[in-house]
PDB file of N, CA and C in Angstrom:
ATOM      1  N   UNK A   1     128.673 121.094  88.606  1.00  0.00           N
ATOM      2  CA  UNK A   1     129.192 120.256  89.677  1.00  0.00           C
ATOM      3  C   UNK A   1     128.802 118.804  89.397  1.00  0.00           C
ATOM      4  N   UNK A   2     129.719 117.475  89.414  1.00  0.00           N
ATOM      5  CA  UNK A   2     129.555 116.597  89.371  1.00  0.00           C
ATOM      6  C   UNK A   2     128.951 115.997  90.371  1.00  0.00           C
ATOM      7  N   UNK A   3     127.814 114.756  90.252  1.00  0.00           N
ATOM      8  CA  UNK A   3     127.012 114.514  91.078  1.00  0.00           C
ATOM      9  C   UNK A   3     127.847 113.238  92.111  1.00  0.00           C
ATOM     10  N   UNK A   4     128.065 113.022  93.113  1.00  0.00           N
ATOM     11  CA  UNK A   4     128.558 111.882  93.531  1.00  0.00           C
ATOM     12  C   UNK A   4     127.611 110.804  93.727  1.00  0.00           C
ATOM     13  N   UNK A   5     128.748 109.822  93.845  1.00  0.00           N
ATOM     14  CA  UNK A   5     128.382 108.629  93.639  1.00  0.00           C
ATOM     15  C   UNK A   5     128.370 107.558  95.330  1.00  0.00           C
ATOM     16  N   UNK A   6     127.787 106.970  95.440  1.00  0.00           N
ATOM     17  CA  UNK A   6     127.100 106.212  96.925  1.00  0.00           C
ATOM     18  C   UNK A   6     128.114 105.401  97.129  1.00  0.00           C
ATOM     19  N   UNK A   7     128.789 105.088  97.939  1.00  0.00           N
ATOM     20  CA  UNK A   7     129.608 103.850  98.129  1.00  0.00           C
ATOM     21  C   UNK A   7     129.839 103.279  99.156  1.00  0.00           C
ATOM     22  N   UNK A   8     130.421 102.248 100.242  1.00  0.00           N
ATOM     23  CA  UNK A   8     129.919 101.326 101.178  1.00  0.00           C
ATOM     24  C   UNK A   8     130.216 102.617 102.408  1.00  0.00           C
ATOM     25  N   UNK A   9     131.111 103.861 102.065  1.00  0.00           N
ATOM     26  CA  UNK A   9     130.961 104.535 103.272  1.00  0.00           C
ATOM     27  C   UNK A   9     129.926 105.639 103.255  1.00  0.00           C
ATOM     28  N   UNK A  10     129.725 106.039 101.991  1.00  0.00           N
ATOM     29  CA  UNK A  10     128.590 107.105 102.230  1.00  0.00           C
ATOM     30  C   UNK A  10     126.916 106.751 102.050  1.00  0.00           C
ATOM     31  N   UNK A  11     126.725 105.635 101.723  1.00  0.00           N
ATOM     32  CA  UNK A  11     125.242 105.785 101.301  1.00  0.00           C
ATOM     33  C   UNK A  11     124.413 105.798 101.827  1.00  0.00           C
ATOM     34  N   UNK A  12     124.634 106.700 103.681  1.00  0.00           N
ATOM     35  CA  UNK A  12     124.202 106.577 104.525  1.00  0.00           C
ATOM     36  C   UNK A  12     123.757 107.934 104.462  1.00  0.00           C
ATOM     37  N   UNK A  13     124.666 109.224 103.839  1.00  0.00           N
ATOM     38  CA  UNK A  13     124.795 110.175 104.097  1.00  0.00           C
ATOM     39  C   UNK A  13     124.324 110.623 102.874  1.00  0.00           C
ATOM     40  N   UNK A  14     122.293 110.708 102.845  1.00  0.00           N
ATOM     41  CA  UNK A  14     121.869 111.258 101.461  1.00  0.00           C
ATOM     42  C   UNK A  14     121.764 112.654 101.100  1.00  0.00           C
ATOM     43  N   UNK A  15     122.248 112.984  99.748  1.00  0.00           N
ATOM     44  CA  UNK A  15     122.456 114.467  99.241  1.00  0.00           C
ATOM     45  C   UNK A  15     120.723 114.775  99.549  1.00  0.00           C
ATOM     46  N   UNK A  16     121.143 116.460  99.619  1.00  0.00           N
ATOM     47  CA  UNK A  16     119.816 116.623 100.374  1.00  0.00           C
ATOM     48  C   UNK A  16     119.052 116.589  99.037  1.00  0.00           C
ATOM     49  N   UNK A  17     119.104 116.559  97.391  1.00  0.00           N
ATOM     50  CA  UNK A  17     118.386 115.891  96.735  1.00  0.00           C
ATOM     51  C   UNK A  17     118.013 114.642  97.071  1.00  0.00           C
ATOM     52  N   UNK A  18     118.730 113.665  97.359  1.00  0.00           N
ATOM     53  CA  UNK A  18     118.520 112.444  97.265  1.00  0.00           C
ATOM     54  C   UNK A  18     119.238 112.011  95.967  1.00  0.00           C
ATOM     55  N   UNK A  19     119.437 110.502  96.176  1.00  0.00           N
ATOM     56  CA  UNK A  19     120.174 109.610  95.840  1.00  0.00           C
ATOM     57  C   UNK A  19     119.312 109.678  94.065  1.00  0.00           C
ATOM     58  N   UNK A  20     119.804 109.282  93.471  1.00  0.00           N
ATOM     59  CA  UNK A  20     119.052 108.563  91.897  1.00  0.00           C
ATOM     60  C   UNK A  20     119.529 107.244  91.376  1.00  0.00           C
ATOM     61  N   UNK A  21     119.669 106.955  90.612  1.00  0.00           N
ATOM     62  CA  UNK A  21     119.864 105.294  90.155  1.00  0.00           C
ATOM     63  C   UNK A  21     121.177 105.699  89.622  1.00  0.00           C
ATOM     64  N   UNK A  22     121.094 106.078  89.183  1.00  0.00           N
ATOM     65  CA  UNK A  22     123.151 106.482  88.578  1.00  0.00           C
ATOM     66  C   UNK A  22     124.117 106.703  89.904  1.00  0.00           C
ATOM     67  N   UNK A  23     123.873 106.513  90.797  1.00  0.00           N
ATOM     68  CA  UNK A  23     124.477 107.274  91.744  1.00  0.00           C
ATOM     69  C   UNK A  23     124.374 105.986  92.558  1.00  0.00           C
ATOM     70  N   UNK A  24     123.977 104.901  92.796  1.00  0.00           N
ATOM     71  CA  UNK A  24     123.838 104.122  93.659  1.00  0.00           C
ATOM     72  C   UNK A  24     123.983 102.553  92.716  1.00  0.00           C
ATOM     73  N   UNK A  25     123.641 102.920  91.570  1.00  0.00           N
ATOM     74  CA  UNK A  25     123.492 100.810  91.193  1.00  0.00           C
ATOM     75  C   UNK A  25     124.120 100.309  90.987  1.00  0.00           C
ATOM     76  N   UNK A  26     125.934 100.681  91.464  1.00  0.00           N
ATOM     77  CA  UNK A  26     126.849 100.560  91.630  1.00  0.00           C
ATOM     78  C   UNK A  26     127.368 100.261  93.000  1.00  0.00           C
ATOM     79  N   UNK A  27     126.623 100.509  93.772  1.00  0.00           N
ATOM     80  CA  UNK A  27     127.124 100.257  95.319  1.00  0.00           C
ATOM     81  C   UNK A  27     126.822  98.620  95.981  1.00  0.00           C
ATOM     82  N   UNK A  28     127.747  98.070  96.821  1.00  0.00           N
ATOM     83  CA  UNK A  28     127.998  97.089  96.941  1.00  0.00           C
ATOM     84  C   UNK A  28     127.411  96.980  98.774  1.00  0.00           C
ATOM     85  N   UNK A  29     126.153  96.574  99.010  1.00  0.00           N
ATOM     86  CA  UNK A  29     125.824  96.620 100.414  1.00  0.00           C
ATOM     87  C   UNK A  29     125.609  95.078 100.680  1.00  0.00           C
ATOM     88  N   UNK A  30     125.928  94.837 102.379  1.00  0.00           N
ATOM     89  CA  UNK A  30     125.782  93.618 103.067  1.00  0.00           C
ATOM     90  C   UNK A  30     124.065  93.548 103.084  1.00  0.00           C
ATOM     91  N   UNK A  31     123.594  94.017 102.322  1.00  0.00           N
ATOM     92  CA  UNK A  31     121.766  93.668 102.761  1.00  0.00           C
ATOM     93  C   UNK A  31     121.334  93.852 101.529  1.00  0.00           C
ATOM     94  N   UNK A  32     119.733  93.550 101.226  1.00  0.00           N
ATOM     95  CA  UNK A  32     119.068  93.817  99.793  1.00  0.00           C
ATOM     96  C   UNK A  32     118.242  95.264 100.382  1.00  0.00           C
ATOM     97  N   UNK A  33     118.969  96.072  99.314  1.00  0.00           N
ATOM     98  CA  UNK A  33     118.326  97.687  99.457  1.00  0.00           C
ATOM     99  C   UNK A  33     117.646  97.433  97.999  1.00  0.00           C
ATOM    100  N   UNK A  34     116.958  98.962  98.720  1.00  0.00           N
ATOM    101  CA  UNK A  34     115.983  99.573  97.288  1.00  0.00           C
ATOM    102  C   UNK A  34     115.727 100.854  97.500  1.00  0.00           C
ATOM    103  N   UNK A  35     115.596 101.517  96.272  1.00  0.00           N
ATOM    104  CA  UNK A  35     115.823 103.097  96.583  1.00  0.00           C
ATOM    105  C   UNK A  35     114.047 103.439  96.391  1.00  0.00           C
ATOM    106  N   UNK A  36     114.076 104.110  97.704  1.00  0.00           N
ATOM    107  CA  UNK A  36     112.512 105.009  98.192  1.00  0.00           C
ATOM    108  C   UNK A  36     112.866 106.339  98.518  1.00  0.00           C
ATOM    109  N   UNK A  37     112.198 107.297  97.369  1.00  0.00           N
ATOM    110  CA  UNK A  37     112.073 108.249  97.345  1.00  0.00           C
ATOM    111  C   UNK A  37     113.568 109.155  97.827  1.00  0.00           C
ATOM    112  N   UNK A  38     114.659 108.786  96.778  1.00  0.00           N
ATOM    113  CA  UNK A  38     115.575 109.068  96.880  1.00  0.00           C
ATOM    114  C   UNK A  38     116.673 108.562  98.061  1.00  0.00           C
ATOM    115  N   UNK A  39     116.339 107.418  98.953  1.00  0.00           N
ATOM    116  CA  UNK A  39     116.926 107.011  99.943  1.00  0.00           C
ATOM    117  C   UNK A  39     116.866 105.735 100.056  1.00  0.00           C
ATOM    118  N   UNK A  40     118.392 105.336 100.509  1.00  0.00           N
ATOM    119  CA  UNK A  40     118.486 104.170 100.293  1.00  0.00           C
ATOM    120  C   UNK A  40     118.109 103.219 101.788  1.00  0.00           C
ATOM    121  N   UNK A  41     117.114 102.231 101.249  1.00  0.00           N
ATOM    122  CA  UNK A  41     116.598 101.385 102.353  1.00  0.00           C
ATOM    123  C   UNK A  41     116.843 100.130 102.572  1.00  0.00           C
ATOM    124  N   UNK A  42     116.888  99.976 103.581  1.00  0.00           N
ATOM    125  CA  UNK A  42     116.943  98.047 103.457  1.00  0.00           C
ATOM    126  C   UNK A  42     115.540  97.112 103.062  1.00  0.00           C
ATOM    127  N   UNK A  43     115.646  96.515 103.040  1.00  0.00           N
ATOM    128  CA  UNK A  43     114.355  95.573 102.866  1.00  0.00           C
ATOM    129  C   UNK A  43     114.770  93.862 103.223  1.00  0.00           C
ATOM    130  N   UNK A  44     113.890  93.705 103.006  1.00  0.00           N
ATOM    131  CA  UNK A  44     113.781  92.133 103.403  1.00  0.00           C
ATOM    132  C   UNK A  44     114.476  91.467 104.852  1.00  0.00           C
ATOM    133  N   UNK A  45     115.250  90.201 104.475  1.00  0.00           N
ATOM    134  CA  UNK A  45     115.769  89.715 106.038  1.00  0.00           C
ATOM    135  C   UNK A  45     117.309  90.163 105.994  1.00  0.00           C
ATOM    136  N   UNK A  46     117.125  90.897 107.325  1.00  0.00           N
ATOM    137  CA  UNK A  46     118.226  92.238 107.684  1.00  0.00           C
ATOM    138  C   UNK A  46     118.708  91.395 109.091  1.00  0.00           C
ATOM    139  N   UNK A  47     118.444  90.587 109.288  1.00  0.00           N
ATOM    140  CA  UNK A  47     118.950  90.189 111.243  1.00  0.00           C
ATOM    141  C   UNK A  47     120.273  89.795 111.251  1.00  0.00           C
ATOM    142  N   UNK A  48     120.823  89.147 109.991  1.00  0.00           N
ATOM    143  CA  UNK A  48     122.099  88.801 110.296  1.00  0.00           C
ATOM    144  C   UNK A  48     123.327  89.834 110.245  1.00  0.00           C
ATOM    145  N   UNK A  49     122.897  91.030 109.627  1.00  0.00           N
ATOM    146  CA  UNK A  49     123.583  92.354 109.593  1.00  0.00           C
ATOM    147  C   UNK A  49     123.700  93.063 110.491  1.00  0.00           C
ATOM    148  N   UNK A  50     122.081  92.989 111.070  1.00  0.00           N
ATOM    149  CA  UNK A  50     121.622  93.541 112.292  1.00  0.00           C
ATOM    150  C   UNK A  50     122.534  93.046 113.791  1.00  0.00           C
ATOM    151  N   UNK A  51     122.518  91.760 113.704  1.00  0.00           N
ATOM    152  CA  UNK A  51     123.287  90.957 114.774  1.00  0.00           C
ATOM    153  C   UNK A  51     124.770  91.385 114.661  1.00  0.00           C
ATOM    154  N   UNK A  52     125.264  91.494 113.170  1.00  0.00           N
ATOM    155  CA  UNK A  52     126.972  91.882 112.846  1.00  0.00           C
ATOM    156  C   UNK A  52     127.217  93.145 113.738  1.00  0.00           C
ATOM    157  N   UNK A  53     126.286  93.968 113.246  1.00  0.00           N
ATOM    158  CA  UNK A  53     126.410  95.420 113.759  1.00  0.00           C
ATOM    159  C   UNK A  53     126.194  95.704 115.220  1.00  0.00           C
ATOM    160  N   UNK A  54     125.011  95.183 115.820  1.00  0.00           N
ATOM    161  CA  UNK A  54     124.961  95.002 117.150  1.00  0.00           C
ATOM    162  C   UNK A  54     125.938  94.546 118.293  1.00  0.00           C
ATOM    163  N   UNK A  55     126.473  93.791 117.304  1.00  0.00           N
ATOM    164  CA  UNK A  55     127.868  92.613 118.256  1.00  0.00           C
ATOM    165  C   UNK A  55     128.777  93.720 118.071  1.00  0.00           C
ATOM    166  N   UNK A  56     128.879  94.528 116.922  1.00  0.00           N
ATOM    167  CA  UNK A  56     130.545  95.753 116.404  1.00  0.00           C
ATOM    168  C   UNK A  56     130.021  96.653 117.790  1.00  0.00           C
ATOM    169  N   UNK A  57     128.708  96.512 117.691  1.00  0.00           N
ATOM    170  CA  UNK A  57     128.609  97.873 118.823  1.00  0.00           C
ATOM    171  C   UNK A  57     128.882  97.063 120.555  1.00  0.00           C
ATOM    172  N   UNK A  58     128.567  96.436 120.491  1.00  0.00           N
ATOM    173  CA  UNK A  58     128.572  96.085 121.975  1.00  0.00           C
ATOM    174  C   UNK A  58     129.776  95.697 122.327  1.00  0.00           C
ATOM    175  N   UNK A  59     130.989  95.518 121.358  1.00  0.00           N
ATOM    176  CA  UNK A  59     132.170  95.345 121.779  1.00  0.00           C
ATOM    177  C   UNK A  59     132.752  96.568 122.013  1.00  0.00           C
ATOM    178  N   UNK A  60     132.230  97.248 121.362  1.00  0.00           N
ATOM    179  CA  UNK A  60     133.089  98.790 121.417  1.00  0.00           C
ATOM    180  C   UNK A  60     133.256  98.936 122.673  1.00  0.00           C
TER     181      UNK A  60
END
């Protein structure tokens, strides 16, 4: 079975292995991630994403 690959809709949704570097250092995210222990995280300054997403939600 071929392993899939992370992309701006799934890399939310980790194989219950977890993610590896072939599988993700290709993916294109609005924030600076880094992969911990097979999962992909955000790091650093996240507020302006945070605010994007907050505002998508509160309009809903």
């Amino acid at each position: 079975m071929e392993a899939r690959v992370a992309t701006t809709e799934t890399w939310m949704l980790t194989p219950v292995e977890g993610w590896d570097f072939d599988q993700v250092r290709e993916v294109e995210l609005p924030f600076d991630w880094e992969l911990v222990d097979g999962v992909i995280a955000p790091r650093g300054r996240v507020a302006l994403w945070h605010n994007h997403v907050r505002g998508g939600l509160a309009a809903c």
